[in-house]
C-alpha atoms as a PDB file:
ATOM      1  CA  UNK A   1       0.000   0.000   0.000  1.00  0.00           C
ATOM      2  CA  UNK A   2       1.069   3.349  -0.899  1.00  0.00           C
ATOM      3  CA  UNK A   3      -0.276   6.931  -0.070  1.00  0.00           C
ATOM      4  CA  UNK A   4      -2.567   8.039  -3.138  1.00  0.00           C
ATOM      5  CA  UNK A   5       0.026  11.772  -3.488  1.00  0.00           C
ATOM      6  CA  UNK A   6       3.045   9.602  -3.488  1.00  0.00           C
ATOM      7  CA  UNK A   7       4.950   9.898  -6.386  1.00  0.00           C
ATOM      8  CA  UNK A   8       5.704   6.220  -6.608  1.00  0.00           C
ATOM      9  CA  UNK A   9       2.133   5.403  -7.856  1.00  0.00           C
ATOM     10  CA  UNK A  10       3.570   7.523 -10.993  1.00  0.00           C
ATOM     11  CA  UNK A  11       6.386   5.854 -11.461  1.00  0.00           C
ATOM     12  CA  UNK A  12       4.412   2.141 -10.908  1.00  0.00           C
ATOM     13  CA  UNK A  13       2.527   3.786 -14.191  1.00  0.00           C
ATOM     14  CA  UNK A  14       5.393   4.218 -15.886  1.00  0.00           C
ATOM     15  CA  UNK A  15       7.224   0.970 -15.366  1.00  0.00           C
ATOM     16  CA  UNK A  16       3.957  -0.930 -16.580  1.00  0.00           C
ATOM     17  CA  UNK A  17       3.196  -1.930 -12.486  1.00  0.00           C
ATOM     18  CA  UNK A  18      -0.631  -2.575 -12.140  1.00  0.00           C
ATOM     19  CA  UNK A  19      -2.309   0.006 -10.072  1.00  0.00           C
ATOM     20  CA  UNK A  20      -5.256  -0.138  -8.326  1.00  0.00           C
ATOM     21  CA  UNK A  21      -7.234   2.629  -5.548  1.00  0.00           C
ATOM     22  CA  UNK A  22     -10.098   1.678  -3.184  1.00  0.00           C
ATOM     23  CA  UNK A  23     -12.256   4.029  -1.059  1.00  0.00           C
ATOM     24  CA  UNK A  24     -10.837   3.984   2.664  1.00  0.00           C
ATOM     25  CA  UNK A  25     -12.800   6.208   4.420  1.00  0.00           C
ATOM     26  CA  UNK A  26     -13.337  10.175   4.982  1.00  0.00           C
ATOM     27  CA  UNK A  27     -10.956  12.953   5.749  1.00  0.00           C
ATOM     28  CA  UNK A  28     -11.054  15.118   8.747  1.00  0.00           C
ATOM     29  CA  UNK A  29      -9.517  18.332   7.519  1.00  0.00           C
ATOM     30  CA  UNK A  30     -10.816  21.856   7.257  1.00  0.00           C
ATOM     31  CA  UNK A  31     -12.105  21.165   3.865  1.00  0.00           C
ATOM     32  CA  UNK A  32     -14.582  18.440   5.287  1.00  0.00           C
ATOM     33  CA  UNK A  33     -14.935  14.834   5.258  1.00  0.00           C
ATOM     34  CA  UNK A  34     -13.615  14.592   1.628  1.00  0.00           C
ATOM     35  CA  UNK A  35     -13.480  11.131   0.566  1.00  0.00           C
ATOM     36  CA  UNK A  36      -9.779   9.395   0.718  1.00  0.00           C
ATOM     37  CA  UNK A  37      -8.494   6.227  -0.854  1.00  0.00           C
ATOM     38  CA  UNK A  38      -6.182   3.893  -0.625  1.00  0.00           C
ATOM     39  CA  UNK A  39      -3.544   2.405  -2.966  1.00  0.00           C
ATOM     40  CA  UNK A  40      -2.253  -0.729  -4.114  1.00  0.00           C
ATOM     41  CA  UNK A  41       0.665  -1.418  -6.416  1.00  0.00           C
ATOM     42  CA  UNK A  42       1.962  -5.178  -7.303  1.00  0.00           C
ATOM     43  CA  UNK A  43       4.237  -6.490  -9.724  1.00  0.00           C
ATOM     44  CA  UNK A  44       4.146  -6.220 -13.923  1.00  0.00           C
ATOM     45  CA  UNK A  45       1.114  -9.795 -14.398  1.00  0.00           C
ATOM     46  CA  UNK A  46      -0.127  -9.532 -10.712  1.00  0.00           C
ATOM     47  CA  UNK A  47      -3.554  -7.811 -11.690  1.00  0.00           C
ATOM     48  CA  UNK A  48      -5.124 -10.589 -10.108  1.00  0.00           C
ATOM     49  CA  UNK A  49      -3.470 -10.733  -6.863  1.00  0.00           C
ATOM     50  CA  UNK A  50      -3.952  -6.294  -6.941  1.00  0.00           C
ATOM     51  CA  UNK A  51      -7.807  -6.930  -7.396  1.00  0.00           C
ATOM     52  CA  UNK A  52      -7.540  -9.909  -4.414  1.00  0.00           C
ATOM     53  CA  UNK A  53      -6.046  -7.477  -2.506  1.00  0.00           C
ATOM     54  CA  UNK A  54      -8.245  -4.923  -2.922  1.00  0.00           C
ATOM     55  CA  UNK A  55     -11.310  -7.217  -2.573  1.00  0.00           C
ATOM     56  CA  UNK A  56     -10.404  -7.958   0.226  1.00  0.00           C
ATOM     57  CA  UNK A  57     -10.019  -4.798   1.742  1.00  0.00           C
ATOM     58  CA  UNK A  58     -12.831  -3.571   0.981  1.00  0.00           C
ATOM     59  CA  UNK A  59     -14.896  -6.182   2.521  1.00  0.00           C
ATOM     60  CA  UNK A  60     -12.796  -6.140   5.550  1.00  0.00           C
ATOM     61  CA  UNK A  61     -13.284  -2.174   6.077  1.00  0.00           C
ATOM     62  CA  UNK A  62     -16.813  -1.068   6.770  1.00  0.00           C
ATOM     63  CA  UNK A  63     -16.550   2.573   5.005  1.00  0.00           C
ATOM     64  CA  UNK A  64     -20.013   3.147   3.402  1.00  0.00           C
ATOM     65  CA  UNK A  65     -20.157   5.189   0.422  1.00  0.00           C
ATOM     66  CA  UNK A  66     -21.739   8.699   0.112  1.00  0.00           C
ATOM     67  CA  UNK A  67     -22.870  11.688  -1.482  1.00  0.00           C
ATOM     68  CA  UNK A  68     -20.202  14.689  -1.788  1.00  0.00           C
ATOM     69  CA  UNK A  69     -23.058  16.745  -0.710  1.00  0.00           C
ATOM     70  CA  UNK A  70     -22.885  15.151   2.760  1.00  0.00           C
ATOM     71  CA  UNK A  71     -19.461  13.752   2.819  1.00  0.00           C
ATOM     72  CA  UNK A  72     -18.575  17.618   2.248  1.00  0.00           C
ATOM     73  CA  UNK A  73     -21.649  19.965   2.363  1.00  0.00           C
ATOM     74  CA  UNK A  74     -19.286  23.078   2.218  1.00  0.00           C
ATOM     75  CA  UNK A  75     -18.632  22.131  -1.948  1.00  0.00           C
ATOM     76  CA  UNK A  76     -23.120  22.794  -1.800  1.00  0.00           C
ATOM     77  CA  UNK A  77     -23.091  26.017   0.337  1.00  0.00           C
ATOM     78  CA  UNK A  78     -24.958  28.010  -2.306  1.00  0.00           C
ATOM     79  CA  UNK A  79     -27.541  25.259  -3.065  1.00  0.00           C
ATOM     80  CA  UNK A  80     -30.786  26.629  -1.803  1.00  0.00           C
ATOM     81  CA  UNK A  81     -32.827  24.287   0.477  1.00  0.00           C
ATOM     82  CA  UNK A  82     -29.266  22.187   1.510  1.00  0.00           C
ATOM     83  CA  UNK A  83     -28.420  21.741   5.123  1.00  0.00           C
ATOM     84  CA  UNK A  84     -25.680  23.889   4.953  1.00  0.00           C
ATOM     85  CA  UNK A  85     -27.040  26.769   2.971  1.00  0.00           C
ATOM     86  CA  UNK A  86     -25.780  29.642   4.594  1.00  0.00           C
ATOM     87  CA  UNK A  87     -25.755  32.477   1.726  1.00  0.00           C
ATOM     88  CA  UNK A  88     -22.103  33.534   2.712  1.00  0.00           C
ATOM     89  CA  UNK A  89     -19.361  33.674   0.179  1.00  0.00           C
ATOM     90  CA  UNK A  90     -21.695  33.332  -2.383  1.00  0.00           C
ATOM     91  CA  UNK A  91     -22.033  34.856  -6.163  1.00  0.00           C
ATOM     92  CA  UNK A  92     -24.895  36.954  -5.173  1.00  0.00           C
ATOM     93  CA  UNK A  93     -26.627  36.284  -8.432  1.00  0.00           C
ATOM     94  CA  UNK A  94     -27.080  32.792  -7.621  1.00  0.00           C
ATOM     95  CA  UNK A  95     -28.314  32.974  -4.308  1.00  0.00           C
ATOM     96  CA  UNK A  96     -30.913  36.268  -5.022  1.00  0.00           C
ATOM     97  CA  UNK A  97     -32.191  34.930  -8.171  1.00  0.00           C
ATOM     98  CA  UNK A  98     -33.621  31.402  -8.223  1.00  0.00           C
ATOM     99  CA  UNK A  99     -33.061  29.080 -11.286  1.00  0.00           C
ATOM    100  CA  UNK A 100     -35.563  30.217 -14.030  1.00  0.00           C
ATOM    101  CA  UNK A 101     -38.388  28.934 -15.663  1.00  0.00           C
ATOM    102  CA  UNK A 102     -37.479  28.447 -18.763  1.00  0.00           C
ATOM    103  CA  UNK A 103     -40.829  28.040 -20.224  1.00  0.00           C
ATOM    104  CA  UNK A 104     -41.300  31.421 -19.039  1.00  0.00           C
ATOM    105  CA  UNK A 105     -38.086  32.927 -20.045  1.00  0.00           C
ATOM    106  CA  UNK A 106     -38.402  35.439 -23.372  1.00  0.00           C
ATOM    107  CA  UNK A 107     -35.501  36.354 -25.444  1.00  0.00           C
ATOM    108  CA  UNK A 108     -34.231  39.819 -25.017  1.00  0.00           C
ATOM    109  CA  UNK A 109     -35.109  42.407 -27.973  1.00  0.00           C
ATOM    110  CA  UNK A 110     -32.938  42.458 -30.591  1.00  0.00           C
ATOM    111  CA  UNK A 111     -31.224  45.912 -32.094  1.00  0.00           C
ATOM    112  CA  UNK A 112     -31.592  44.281 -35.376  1.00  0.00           C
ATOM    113  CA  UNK A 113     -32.339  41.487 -37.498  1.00  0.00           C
ATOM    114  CA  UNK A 114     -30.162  38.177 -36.859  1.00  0.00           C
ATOM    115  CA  UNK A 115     -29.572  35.564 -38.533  1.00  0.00           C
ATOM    116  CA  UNK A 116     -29.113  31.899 -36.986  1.00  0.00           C
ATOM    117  CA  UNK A 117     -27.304  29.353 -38.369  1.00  0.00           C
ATOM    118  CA  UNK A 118     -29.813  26.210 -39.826  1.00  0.00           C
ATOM    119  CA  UNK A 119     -29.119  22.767 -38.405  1.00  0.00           C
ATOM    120  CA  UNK A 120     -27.191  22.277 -41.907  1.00  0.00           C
ATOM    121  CA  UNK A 121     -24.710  25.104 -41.432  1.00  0.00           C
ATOM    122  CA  UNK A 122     -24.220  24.252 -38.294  1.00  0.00           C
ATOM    123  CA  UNK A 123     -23.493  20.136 -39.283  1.00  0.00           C
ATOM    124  CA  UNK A 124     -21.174  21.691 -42.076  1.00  0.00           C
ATOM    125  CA  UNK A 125     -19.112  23.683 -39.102  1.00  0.00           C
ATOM    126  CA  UNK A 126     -18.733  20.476 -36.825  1.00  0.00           C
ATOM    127  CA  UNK A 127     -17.607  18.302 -39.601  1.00  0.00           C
ATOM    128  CA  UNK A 128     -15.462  20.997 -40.501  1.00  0.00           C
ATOM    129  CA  UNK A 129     -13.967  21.345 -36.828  1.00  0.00           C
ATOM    130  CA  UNK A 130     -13.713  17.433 -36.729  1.00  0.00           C
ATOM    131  CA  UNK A 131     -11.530  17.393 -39.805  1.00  0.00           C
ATOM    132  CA  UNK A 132      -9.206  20.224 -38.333  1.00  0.00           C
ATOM    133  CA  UNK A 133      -8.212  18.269 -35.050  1.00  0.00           C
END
């Protein structure tokens, strides 16, 4: 096992060394409970021992999976109706002005005619953009 920021997990990449992470559990720094894993490296043709391994582990540690909105509910502070809506630190726009209804939403007046491109023109451009990469 291996921390998941150690730069030997890059280097077990590079030298062809099977790789594999499991969930471990939750953080306890000022961030939140952010999710953290653990990290398994085994020799080049061990990819079934590595998934044995971390099989194993995870039925032998009883982390239970969950949302990012609870495991961190600071990341959701500006989500009206959330637990941890506060209103602080937030784009103002967001938190004054609801999401709209778009059914209700009108375009804004144009200063002068516009044209849109049709469906065609606009499968010519794509096609065209596809080619160039």
């Amino acid at each position: 096992m291996v921390p998941s920021n150690s730069t030997l997990v890059g280097i077990a990449d590079r030298a062809g060394y099977p790789v594999l992470t499991v969930p471990a559990g939750e953080g306890t720094g000022n961030a939140g409970r952010n999710p953290i894993g653990v990290t398994f490296v085994e020799a080049a043709g061990s990819e079934a021992s590595l998934l044995a391994a971390g099989y194993a582990f995870e039925q032998g540690h009883s982390y239970v999976r969950r949302a990012p909105g609870v495991t961190n509910p600071s990341m959701w502070r500006c989500t009206r109706g959330g637990s941890f809506f506060t209103g602080e630190l937030c784009n103002p726009a967001t938190v004054e002005k609801p999401w709209p209804n778009w059914s209700t939403v009108s375009a804004p007046a144009a200063a002068g005619p516009r044209s849109w491109p049709t469906s065609r023109a606009l499968r010519r451009t794509t096609v065209r953009l596809r080619l160039a990469l």
